[in-house]
C-alpha atoms as a PDB file:
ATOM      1  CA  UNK A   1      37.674 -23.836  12.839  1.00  0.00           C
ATOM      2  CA  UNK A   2      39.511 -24.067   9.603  1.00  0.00           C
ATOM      3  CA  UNK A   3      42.525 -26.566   9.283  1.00  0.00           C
ATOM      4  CA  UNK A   4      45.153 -23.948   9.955  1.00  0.00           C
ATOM      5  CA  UNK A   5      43.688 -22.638  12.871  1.00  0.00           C
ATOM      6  CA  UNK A   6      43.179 -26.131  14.280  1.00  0.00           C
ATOM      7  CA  UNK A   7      47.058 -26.993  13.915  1.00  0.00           C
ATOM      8  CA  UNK A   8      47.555 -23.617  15.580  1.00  0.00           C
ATOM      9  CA  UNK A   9      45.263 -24.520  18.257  1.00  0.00           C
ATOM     10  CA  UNK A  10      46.902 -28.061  18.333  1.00  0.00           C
ATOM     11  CA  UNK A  11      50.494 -26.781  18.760  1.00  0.00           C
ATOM     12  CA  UNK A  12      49.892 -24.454  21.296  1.00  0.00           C
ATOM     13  CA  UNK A  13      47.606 -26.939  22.977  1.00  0.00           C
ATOM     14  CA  UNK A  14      50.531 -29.405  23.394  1.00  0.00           C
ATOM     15  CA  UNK A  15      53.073 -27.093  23.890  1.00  0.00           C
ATOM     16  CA  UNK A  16      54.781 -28.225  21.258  1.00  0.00           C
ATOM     17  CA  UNK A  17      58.982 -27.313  20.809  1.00  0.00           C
ATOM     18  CA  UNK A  18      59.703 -29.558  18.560  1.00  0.00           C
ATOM     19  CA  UNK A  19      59.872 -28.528  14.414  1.00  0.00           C
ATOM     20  CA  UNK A  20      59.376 -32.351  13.571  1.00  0.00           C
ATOM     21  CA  UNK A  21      56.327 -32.557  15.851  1.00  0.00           C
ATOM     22  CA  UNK A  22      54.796 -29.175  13.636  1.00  0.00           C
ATOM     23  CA  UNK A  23      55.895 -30.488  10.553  1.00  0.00           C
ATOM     24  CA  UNK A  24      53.671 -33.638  11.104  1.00  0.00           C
ATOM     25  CA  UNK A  25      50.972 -31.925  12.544  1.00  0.00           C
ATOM     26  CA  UNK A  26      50.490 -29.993   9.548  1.00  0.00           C
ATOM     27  CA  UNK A  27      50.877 -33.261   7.287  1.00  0.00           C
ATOM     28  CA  UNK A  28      47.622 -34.728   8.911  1.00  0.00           C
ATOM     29  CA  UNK A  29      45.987 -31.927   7.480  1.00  0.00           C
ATOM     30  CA  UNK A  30      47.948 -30.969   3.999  1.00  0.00           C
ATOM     31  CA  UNK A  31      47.499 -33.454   1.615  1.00  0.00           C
ATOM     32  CA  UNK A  32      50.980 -33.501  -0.622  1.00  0.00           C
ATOM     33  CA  UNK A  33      50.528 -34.876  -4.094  1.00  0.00           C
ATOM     34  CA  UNK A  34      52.389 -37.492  -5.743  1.00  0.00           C
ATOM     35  CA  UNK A  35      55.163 -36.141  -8.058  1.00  0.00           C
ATOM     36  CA  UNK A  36      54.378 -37.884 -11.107  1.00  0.00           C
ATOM     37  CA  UNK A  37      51.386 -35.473 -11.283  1.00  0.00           C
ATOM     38  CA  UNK A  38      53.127 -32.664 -10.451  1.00  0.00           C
ATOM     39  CA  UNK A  39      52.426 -29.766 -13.529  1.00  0.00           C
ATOM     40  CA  UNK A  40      55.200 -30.006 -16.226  1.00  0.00           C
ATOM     41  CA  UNK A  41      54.143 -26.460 -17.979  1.00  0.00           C
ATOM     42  CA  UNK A  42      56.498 -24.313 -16.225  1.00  0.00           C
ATOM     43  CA  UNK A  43      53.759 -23.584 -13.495  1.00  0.00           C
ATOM     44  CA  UNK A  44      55.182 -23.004  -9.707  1.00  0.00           C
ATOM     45  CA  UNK A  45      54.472 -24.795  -7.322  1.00  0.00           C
ATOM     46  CA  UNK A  46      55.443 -26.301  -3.630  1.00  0.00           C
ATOM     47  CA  UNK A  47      57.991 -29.376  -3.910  1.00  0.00           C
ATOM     48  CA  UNK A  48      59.088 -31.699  -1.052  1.00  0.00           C
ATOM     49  CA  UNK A  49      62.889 -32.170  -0.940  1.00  0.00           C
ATOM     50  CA  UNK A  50      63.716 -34.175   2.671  1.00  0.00           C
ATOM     51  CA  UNK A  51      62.150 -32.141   5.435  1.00  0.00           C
ATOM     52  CA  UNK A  52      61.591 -28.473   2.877  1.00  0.00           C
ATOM     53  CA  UNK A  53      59.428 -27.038   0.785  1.00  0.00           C
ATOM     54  CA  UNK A  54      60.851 -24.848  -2.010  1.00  0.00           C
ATOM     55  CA  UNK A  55      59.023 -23.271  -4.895  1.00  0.00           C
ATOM     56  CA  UNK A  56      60.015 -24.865  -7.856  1.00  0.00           C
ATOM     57  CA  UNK A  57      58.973 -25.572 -11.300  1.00  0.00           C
ATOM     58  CA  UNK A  58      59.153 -27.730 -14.541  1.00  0.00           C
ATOM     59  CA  UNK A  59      61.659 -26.199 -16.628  1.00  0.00           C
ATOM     60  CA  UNK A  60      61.368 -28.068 -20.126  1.00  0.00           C
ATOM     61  CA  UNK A  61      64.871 -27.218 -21.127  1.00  0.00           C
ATOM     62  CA  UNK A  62      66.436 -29.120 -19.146  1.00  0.00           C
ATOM     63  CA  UNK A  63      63.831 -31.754 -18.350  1.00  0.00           C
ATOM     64  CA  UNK A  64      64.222 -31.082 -14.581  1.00  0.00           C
ATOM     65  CA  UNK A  65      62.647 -29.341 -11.912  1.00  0.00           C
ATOM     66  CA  UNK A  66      64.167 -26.390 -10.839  1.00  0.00           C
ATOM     67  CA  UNK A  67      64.098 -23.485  -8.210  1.00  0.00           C
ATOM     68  CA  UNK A  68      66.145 -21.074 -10.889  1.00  0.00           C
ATOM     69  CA  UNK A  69      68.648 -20.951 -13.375  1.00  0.00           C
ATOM     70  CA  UNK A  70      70.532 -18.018 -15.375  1.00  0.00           C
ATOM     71  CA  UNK A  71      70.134 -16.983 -18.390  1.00  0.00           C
ATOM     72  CA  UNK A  72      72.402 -15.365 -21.399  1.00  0.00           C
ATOM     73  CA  UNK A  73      71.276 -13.368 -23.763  1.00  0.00           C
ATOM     74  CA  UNK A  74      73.242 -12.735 -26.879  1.00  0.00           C
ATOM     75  CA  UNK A  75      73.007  -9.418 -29.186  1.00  0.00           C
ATOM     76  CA  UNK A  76      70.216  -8.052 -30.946  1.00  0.00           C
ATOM     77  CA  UNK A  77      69.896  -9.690 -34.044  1.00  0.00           C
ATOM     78  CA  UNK A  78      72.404 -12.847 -33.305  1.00  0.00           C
ATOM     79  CA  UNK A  79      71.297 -15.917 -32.141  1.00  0.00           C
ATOM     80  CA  UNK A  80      72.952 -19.415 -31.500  1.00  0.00           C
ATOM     81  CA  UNK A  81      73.542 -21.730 -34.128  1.00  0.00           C
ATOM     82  CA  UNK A  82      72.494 -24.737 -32.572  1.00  0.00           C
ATOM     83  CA  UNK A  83      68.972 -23.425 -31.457  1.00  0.00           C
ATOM     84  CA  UNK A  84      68.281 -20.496 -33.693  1.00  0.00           C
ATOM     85  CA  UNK A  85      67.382 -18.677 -30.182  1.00  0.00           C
ATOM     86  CA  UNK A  86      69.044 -15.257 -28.942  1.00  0.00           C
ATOM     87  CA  UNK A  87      69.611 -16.685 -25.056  1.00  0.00           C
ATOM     88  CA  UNK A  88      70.697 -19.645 -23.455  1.00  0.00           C
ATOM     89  CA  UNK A  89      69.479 -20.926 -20.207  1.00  0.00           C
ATOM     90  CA  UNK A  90      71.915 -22.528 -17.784  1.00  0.00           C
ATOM     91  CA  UNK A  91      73.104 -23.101 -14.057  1.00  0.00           C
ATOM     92  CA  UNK A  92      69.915 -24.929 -13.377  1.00  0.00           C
ATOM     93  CA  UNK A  93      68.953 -24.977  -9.289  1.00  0.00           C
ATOM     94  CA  UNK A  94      67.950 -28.679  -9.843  1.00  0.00           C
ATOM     95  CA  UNK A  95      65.968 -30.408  -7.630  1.00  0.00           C
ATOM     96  CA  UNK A  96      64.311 -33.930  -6.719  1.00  0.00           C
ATOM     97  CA  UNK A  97      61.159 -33.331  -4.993  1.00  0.00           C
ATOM     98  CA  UNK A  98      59.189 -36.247  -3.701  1.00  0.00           C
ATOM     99  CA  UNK A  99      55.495 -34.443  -3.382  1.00  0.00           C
ATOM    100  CA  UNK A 100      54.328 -31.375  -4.460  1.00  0.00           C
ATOM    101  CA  UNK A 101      51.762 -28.560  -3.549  1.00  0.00           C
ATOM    102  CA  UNK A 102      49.926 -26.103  -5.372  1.00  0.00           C
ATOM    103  CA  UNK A 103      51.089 -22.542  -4.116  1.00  0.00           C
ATOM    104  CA  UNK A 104      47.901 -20.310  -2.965  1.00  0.00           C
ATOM    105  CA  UNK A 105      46.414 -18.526  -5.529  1.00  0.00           C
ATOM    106  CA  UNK A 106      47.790 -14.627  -6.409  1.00  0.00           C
ATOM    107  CA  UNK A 107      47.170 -12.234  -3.473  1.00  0.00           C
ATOM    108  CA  UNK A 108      47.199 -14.871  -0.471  1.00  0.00           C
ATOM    109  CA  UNK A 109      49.377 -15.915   1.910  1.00  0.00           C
END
């Protein structure tokens, strides 16, 4: 019985109503990561914030993880003084997780 199936099995078992309950059932199983060593190269991944899990990532920019931000894009052929680049990021969706996940590889669920 994989771990999934045996929180399934679990929940069911104990007729569990109760979010909380799931939530910690499938933290005896899912091993969160500390956030220090969470990837900083812009690669997604699964962050704790409180009770959620959002996918976020590193975005060096603004030294922050982030869930999204916008982006402007000037003109062909003019660019901003300051950094010599066509577009500007901004509105950052920051975020403070506590943990992180790696999300399943491409293709799963």
């Amino acid at each position: 019985m994989t771990p999934g199936q045996t929180i399934v099995s679990r929940f069911r078992s104990e007729m569990l109503t109760d979010w909380g309950a799931l939530a910690k059932a499938i933290d005896e199983v899912v091993a969160w990561r500390p956030i220090e060593s969470a990837p900083k190269d812009g690669q997604k991944f699964w962050g704790r914030v409180g009770d959620d899990a959002l996918a976020m990532f590193w975005h060096e920019g603004f030294g922050e993880f982030v869930t999204g931000y916008n982006r402007m894009s000037l003109g062909r052929g003019m660019t901003f003084e300051d950094t010599g680049l066509s577009y500007r990021d901004h509105s950052p969706s920051i975020q403070r997780p506590s943990e992180w996940l790696p999300l399943p590889p491409s293709g799963e669920k």
